[in-house]
C-alpha atoms as a PDB file:
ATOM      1  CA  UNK A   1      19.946 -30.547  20.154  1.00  0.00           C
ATOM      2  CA  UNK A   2      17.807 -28.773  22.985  1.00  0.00           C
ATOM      3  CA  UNK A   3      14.160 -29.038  23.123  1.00  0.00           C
ATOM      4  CA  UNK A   4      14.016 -24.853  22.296  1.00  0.00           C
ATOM      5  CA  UNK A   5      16.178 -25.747  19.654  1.00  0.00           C
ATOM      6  CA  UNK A   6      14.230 -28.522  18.186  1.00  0.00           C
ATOM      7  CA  UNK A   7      11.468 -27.012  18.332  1.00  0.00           C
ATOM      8  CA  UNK A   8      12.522 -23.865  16.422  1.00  0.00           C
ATOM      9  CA  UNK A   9      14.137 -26.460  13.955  1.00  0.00           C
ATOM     10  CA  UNK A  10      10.819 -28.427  13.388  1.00  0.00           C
ATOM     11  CA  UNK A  11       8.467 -24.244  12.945  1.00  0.00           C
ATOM     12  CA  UNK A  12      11.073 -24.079  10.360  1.00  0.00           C
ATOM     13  CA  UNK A  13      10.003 -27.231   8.297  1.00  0.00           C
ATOM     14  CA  UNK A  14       6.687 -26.168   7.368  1.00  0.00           C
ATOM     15  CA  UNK A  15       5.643 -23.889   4.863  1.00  0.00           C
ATOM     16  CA  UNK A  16       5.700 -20.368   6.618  1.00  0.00           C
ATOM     17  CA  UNK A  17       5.813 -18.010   3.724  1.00  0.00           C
ATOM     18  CA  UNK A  18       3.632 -18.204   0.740  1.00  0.00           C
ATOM     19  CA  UNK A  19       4.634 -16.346  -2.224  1.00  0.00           C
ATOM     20  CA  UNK A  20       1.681 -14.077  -3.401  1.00  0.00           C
ATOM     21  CA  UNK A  21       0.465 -14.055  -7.414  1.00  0.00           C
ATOM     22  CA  UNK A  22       1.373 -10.970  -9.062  1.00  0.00           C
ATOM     23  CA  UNK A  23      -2.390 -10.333 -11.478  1.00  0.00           C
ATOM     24  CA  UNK A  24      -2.506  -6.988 -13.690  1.00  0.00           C
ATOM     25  CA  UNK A  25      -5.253  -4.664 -13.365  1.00  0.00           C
ATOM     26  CA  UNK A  26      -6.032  -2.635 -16.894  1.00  0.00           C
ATOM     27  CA  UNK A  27      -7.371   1.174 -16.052  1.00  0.00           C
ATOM     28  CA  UNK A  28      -7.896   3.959 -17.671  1.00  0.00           C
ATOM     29  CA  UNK A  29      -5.235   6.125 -16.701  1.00  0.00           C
ATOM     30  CA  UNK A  30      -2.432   3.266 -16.636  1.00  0.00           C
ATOM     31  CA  UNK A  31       0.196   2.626 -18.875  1.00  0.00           C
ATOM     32  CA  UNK A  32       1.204   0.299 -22.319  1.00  0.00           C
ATOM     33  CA  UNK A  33       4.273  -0.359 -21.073  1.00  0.00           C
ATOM     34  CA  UNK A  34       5.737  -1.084 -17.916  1.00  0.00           C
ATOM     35  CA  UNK A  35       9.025  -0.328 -16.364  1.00  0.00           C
ATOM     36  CA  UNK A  36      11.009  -3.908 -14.573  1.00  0.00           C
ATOM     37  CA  UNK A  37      10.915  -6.206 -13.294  1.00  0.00           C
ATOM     38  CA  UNK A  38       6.748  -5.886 -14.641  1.00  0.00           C
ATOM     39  CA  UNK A  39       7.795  -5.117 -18.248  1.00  0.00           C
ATOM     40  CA  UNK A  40       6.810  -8.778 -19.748  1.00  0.00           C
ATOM     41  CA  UNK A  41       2.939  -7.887 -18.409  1.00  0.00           C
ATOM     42  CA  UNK A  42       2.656  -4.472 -20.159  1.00  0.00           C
ATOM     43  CA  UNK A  43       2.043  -5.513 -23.802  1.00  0.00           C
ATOM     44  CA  UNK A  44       1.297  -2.797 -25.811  1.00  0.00           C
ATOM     45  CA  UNK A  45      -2.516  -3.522 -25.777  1.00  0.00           C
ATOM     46  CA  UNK A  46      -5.049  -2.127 -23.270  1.00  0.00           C
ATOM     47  CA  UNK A  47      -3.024  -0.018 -20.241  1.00  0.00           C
ATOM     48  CA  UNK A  48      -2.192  -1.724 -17.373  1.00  0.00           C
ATOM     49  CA  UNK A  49      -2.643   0.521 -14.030  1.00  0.00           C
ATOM     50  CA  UNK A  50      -2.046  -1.483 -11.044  1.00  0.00           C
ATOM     51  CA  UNK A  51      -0.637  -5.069 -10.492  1.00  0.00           C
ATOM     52  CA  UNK A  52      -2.393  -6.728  -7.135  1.00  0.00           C
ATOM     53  CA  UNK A  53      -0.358  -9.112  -5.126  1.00  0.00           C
ATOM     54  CA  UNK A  54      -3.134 -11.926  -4.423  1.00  0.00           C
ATOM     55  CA  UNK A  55      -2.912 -15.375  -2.634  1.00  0.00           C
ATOM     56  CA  UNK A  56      -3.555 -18.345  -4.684  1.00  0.00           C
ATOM     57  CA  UNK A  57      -4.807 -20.907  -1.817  1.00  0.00           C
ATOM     58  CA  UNK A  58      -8.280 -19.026  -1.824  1.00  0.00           C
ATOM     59  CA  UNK A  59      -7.538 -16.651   1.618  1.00  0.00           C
ATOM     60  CA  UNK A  60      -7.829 -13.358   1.395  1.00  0.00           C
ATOM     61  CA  UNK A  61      -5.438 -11.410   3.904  1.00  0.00           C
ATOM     62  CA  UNK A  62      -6.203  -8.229   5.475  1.00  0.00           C
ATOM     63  CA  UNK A  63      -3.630  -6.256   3.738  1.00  0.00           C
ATOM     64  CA  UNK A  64      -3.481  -5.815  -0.257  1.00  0.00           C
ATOM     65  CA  UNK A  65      -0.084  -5.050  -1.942  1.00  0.00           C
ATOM     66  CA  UNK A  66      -0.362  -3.224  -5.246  1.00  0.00           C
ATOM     67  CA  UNK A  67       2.056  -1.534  -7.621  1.00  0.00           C
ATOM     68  CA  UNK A  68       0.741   1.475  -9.312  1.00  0.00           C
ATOM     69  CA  UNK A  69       1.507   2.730 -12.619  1.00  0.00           C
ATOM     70  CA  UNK A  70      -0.126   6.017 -14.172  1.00  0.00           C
ATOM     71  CA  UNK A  71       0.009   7.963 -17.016  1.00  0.00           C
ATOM     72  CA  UNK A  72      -2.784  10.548 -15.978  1.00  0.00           C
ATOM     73  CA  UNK A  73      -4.298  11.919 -12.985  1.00  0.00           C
ATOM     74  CA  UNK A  74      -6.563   9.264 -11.012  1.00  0.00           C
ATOM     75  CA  UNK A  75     -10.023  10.216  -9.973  1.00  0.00           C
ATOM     76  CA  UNK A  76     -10.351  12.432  -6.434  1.00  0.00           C
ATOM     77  CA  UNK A  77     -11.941  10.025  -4.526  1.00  0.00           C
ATOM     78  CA  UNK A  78     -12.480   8.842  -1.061  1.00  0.00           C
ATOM     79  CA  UNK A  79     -12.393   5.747   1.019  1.00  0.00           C
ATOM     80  CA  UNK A  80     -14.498   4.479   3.511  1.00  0.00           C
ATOM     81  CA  UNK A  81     -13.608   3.697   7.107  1.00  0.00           C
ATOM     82  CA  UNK A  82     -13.879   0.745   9.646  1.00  0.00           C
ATOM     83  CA  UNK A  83     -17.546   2.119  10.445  1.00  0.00           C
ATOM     84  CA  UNK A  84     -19.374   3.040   7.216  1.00  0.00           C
ATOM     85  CA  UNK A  85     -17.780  -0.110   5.792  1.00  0.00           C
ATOM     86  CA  UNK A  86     -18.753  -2.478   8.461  1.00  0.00           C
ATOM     87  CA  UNK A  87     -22.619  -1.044   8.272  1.00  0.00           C
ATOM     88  CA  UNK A  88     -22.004  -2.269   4.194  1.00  0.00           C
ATOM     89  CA  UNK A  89     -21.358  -5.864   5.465  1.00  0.00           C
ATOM     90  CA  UNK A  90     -17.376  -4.968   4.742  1.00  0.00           C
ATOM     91  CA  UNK A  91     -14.670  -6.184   7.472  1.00  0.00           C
ATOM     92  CA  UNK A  92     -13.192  -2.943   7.857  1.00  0.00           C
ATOM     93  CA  UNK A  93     -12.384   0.245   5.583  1.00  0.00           C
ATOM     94  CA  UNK A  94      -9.687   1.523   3.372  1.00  0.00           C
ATOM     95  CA  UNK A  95      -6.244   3.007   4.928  1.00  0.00           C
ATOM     96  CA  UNK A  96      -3.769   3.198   2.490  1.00  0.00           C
ATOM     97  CA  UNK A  97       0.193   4.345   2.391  1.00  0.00           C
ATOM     98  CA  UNK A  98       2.283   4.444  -0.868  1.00  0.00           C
ATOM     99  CA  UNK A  99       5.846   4.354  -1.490  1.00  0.00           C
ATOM    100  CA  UNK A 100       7.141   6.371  -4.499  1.00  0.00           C
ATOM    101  CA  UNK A 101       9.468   4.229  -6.639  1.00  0.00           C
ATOM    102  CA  UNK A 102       9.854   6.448  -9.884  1.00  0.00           C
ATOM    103  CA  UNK A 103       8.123  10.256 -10.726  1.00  0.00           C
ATOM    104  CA  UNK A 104       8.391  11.759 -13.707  1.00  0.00           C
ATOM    105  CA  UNK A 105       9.268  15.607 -13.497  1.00  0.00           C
ATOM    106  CA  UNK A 106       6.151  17.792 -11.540  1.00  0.00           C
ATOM    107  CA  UNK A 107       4.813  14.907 -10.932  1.00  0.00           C
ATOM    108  CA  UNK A 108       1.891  15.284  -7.661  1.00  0.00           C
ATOM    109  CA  UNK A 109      -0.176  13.377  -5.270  1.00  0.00           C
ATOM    110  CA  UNK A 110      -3.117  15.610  -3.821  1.00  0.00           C
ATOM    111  CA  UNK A 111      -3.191  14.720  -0.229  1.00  0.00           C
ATOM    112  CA  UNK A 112      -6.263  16.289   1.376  1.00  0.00           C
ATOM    113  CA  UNK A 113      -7.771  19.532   0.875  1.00  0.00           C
ATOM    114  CA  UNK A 114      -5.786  23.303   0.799  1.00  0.00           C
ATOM    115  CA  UNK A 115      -8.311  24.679   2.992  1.00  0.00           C
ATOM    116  CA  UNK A 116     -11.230  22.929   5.157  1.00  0.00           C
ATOM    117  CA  UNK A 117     -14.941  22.819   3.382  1.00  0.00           C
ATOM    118  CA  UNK A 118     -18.584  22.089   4.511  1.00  0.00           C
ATOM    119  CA  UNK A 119     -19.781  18.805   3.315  1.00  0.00           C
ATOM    120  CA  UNK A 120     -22.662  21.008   0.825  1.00  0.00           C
ATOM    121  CA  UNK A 121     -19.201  23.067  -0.316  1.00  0.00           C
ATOM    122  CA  UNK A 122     -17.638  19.926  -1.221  1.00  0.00           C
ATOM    123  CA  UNK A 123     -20.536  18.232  -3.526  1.00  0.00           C
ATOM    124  CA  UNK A 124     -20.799  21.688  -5.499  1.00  0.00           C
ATOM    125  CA  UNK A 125     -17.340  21.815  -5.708  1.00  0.00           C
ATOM    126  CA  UNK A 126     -17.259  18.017  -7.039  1.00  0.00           C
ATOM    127  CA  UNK A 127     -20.632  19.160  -9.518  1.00  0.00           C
ATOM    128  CA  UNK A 128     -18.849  22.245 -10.705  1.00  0.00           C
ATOM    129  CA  UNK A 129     -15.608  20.886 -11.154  1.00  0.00           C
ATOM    130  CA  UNK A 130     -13.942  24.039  -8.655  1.00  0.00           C
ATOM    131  CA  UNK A 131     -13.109  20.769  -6.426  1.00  0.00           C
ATOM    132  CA  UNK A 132      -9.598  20.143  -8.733  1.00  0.00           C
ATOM    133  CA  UNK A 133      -8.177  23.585  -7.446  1.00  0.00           C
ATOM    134  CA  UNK A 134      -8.841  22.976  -3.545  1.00  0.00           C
ATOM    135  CA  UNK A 135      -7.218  19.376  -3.282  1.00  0.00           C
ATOM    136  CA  UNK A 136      -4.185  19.998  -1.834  1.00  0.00           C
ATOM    137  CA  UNK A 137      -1.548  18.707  -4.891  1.00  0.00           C
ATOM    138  CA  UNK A 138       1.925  17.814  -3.395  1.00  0.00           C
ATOM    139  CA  UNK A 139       5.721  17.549  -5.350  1.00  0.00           C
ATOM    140  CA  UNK A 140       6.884  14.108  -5.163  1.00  0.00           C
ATOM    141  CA  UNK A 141       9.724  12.142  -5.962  1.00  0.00           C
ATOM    142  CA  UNK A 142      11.403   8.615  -5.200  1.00  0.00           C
ATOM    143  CA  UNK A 143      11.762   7.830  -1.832  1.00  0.00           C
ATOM    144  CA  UNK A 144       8.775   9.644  -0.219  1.00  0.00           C
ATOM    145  CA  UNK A 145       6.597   7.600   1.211  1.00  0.00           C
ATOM    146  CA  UNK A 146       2.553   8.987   2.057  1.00  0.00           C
ATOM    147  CA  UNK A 147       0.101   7.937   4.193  1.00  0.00           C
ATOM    148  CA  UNK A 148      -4.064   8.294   3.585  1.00  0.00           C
ATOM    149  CA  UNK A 149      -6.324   7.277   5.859  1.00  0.00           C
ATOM    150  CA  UNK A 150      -9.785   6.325   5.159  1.00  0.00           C
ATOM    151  CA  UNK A 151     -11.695   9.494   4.678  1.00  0.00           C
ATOM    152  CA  UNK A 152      -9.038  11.780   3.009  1.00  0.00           C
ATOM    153  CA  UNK A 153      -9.945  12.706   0.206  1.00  0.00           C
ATOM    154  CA  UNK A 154      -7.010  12.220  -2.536  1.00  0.00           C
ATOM    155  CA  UNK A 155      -5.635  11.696  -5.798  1.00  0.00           C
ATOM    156  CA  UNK A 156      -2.484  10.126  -7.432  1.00  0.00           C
ATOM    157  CA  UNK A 157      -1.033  11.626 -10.231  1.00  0.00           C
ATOM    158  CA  UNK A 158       0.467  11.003 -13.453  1.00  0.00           C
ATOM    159  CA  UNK A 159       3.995   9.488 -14.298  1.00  0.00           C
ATOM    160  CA  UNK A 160       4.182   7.756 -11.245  1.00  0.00           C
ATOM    161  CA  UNK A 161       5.704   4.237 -10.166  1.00  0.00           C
ATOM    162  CA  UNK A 162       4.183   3.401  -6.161  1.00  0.00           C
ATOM    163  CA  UNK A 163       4.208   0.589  -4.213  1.00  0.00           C
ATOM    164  CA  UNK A 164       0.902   0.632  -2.647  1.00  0.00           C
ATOM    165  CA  UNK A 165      -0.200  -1.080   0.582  1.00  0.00           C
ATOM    166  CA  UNK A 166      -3.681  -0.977   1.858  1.00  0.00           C
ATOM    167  CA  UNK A 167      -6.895  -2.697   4.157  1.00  0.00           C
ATOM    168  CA  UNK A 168      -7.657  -5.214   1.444  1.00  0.00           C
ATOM    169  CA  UNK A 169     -10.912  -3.146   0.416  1.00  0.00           C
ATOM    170  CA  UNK A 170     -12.085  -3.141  -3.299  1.00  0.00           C
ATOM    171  CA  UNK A 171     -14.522   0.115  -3.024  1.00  0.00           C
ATOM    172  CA  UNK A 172     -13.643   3.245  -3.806  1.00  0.00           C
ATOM    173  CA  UNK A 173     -15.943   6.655  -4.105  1.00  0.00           C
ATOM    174  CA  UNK A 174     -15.176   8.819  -6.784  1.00  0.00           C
ATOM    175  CA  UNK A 175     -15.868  12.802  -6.540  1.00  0.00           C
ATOM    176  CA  UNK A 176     -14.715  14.152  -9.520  1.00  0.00           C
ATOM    177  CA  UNK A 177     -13.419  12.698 -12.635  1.00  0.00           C
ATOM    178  CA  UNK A 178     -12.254  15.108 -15.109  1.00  0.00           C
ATOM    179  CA  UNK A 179     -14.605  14.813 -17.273  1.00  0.00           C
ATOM    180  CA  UNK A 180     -14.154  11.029 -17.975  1.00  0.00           C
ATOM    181  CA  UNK A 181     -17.168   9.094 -19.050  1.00  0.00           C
ATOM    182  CA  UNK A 182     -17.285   7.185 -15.830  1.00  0.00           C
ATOM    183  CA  UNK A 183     -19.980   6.621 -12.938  1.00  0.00           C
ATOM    184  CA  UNK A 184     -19.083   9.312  -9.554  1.00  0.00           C
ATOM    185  CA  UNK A 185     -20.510   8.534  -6.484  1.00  0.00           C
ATOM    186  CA  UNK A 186     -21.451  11.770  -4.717  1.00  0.00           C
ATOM    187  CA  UNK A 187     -23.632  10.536  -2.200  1.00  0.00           C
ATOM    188  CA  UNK A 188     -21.451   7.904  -0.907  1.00  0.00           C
ATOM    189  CA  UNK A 189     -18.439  10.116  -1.362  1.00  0.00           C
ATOM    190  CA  UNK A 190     -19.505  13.260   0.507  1.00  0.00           C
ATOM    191  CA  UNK A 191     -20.689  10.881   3.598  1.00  0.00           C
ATOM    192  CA  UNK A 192     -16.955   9.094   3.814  1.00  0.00           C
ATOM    193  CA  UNK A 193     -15.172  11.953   2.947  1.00  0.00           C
ATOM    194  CA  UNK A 194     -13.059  14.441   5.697  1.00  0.00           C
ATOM    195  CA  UNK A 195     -13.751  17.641   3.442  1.00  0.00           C
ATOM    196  CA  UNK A 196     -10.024  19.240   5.342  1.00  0.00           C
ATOM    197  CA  UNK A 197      -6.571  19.147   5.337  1.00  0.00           C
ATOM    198  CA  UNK A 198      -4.682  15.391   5.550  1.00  0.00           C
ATOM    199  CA  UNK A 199      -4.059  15.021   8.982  1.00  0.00           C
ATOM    200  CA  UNK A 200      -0.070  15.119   9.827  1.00  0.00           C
ATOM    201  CA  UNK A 201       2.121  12.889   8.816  1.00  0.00           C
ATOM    202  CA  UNK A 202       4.793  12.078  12.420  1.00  0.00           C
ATOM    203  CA  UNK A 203       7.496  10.632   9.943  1.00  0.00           C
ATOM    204  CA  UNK A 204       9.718   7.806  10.369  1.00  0.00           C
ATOM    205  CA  UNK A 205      11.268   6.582  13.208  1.00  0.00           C
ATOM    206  CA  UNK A 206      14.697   4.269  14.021  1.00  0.00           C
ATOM    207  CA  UNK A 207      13.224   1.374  15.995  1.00  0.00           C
ATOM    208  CA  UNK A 208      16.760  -0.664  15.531  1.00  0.00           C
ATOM    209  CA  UNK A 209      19.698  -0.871  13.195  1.00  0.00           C
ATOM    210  CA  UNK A 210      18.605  -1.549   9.634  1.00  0.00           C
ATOM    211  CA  UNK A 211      14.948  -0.997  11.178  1.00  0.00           C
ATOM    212  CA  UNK A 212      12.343   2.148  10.665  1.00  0.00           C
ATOM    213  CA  UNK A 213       8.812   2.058  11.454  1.00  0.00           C
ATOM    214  CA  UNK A 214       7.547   4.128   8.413  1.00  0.00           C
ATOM    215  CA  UNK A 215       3.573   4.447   9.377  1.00  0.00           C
ATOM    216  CA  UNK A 216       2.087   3.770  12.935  1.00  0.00           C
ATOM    217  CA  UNK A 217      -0.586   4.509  15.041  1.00  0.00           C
ATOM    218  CA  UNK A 218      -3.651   3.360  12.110  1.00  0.00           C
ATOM    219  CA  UNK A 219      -4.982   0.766  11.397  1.00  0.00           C
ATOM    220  CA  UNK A 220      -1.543  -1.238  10.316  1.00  0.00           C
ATOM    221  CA  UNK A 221       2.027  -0.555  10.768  1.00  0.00           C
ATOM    222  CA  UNK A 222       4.703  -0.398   7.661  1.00  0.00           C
ATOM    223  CA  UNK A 223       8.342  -1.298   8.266  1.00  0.00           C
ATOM    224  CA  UNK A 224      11.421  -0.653   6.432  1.00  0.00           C
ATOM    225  CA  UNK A 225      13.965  -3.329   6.564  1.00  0.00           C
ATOM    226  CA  UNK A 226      17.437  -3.004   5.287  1.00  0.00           C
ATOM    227  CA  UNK A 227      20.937  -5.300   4.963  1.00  0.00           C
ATOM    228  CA  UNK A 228      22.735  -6.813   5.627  1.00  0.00           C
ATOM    229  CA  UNK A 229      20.888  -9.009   8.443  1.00  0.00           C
ATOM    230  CA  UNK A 230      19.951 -12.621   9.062  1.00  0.00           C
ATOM    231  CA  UNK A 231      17.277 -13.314  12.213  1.00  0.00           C
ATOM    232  CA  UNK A 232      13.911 -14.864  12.341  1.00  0.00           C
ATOM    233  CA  UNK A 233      11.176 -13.589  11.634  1.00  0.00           C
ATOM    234  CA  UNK A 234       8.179 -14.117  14.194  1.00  0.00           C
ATOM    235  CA  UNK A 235       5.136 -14.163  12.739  1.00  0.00           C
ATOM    236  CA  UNK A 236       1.824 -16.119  13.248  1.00  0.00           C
ATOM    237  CA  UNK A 237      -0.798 -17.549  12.063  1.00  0.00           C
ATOM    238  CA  UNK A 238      -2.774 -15.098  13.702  1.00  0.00           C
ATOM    239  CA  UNK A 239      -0.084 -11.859  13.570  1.00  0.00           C
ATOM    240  CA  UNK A 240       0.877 -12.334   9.522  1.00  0.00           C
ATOM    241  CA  UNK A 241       3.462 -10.164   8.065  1.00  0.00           C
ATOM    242  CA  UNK A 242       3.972  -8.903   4.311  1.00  0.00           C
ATOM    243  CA  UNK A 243       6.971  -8.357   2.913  1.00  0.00           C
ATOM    244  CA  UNK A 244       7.278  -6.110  -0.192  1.00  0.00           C
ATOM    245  CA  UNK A 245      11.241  -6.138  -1.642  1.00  0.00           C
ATOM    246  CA  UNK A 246      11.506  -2.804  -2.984  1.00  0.00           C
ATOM    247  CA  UNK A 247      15.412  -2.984  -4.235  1.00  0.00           C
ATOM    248  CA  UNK A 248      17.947  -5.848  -3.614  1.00  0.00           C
ATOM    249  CA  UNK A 249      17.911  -9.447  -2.591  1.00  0.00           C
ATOM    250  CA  UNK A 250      17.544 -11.459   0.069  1.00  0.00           C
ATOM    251  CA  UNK A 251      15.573 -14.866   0.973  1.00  0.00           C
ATOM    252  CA  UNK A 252      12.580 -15.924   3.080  1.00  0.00           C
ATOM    253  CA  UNK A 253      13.187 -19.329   4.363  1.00  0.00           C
ATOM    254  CA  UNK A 254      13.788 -21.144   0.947  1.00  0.00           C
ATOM    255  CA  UNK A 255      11.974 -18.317  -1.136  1.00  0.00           C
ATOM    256  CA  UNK A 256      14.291 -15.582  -3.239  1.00  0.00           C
ATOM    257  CA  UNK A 257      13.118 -11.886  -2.414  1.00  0.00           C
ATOM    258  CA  UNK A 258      13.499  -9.877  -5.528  1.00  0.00           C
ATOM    259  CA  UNK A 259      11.911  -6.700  -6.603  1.00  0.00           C
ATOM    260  CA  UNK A 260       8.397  -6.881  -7.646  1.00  0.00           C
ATOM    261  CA  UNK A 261       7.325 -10.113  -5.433  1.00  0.00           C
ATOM    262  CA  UNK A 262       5.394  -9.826  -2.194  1.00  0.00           C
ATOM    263  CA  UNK A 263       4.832 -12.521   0.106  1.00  0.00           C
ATOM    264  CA  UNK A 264       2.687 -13.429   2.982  1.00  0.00           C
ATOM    265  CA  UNK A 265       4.456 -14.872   6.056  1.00  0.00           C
ATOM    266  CA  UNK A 266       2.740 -16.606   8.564  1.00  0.00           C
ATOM    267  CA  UNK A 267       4.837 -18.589  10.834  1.00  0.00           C
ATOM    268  CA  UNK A 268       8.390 -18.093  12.379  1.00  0.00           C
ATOM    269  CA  UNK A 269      11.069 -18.247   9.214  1.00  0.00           C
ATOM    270  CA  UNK A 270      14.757 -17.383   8.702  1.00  0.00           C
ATOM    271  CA  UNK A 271      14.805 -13.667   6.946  1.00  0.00           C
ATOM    272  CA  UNK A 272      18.645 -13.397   5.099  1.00  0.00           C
ATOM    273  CA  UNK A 273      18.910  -9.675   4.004  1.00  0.00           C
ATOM    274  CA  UNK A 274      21.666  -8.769   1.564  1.00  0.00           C
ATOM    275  CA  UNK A 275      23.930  -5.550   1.707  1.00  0.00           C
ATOM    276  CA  UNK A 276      22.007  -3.918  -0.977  1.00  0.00           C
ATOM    277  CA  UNK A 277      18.142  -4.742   0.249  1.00  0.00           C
ATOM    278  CA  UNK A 278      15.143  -2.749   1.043  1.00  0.00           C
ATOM    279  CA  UNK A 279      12.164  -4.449   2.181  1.00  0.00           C
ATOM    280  CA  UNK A 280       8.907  -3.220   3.478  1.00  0.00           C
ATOM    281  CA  UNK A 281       6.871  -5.101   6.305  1.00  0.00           C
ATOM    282  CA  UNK A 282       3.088  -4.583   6.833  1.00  0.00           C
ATOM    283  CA  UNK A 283       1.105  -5.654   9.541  1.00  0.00           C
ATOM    284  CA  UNK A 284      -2.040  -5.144  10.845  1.00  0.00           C
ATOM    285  CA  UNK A 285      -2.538  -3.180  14.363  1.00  0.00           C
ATOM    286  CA  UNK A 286      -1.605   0.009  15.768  1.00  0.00           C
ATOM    287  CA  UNK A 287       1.637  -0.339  17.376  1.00  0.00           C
ATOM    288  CA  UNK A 288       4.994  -1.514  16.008  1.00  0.00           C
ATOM    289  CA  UNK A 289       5.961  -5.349  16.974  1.00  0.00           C
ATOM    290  CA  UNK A 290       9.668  -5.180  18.426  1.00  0.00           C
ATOM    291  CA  UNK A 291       9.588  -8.669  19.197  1.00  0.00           C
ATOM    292  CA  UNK A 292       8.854  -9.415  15.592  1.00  0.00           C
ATOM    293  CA  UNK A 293      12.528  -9.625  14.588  1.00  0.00           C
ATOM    294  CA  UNK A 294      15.031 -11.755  16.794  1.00  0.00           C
END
């Protein structure tokens, strides 16, 4: 064996990927009963809305994987950015992108706002309640995948299964609520917000075979990975990846991908990709990684 070689053979010994705990989040708007591979979690009792992908050793990684489950509408509401967050003592602010899974018929996401609005406009439309008639509510269905950026004001709707991957930032700004007997933040929320239309979304685009880059250019790049494929996977302690297995199989080193784990991969490891997988990988950064599989 060569030195490259044995050196490649010795990355591979320790523990590169770490399988993240899957912890349910009860809410409001979320459902009894969950669809799989989550059904065992969903018991009946108080509604489960989101399950969060978390690491058990303590860290806490700079990307959050959720799945999303909703019966009704969610608040419109508005995240932060790198700035205002940063002046709160925060790391950084909340981008998010979603991946629909499952929508029940005229089932929406508002995305933005129909037309653009002064930032007085928007807290009397937020008071008065007009503010549910400008957010710009979009058709979706499995398969789309959405990107909001930290200031867009949004809203997911109801009968919808996402995958949800975001800044890992716990603070959210509510401006309206529907009437719900819960705390808005109007002050907070008309400061973050961008009172327009969601900026553009480019699309996807083919980096290699089996390889899309789904969201660019913000603050962290999403990946769809497809089989069959074995490489390596090169990620660092300092450049982690997250890999999300939306349908199929596959393995991570030693570690089975199925549907509804996420893990967090920080060191070069062998990625095995069946025929039938999907896989999405987030990192943080701007600009896609082509080095990242070899």
């Amino acid at each position: 064996m060569g030195a490259a070689e044995l050196r490649r053979a010795m990355e591979d010994m320790r523990v590169a990927a770490h399988r993240l705990t899957a912890r349910p989040v009860e809410r409001i708007w979320g459902c009894s009963a969950l669809p799989p591979p989550f059904s065992s979690r969903g018991s009946g009792g108080a509604p489960v809305g989101e399950v969060w992908f978390e690491d058990e050793s303590g860290r806490r990684p700079d990307l959050l994987v959720k799945y999303l489950f909703t019966s009704e509408r969610l608040s419109i509401q508005v995240h932060p950015g790198d700035a205002a967050a940063r002046a709160l003592g925060h790391a950084f602010g909340k981008d998010e992108a979603w991946l629909v899974l499952d929508a029940a018929p005229g089932a929406v996401i508002g995305l933005g706002l129909r037309a653009p609005l002064s930032k007085a406009a928007l807290r009397a439309a937020a008071l008065d309640g007009s503010l549910e008639a400008l957010v710009d509510w979009r058709p979706v269905q499995a398969g789309d995948f959405l990107t909001s950026p930290a200031g867009t004001i949004h809203a997911i709707g109801g009968g919808l299964v996402l995958i949800e991957i975001q800044q890992n930032l716990d603070l959210t700004y509510r401006l309206y609520d529907y009437g719900r007997d819960r705390a808005l933040h109007l002050d907070q929320a008309v400061d973050a917000a961008d009172p327009e239309p969601a900026r553009a979304d480019p699309g996807s685009r083919p980096i290699s075979e089996g390889r899309v880059a789904l969201s660019e250019g913000g603050a962290f790049v999403i990946e769809r990975w497809s089989g069959p494929r074995t490489c390596r996977l090169e990620a660092g302690a300092d450049t982690p990846v997250t890999l999300v297995t939306v349908s199929g199989s596959g393995a991570i080193g030693d570690l089975s991908l199925q549907p509804g784990t996420a893990f967090l991969v920080d060191g070069p490891a062998t990625l095995a990709l069946e025929q039938d997988a999907i896989v999405l990988a987030a990192y943080t950064g701007a600009a896609t990684r082509p080095e990242l599989l070899s």
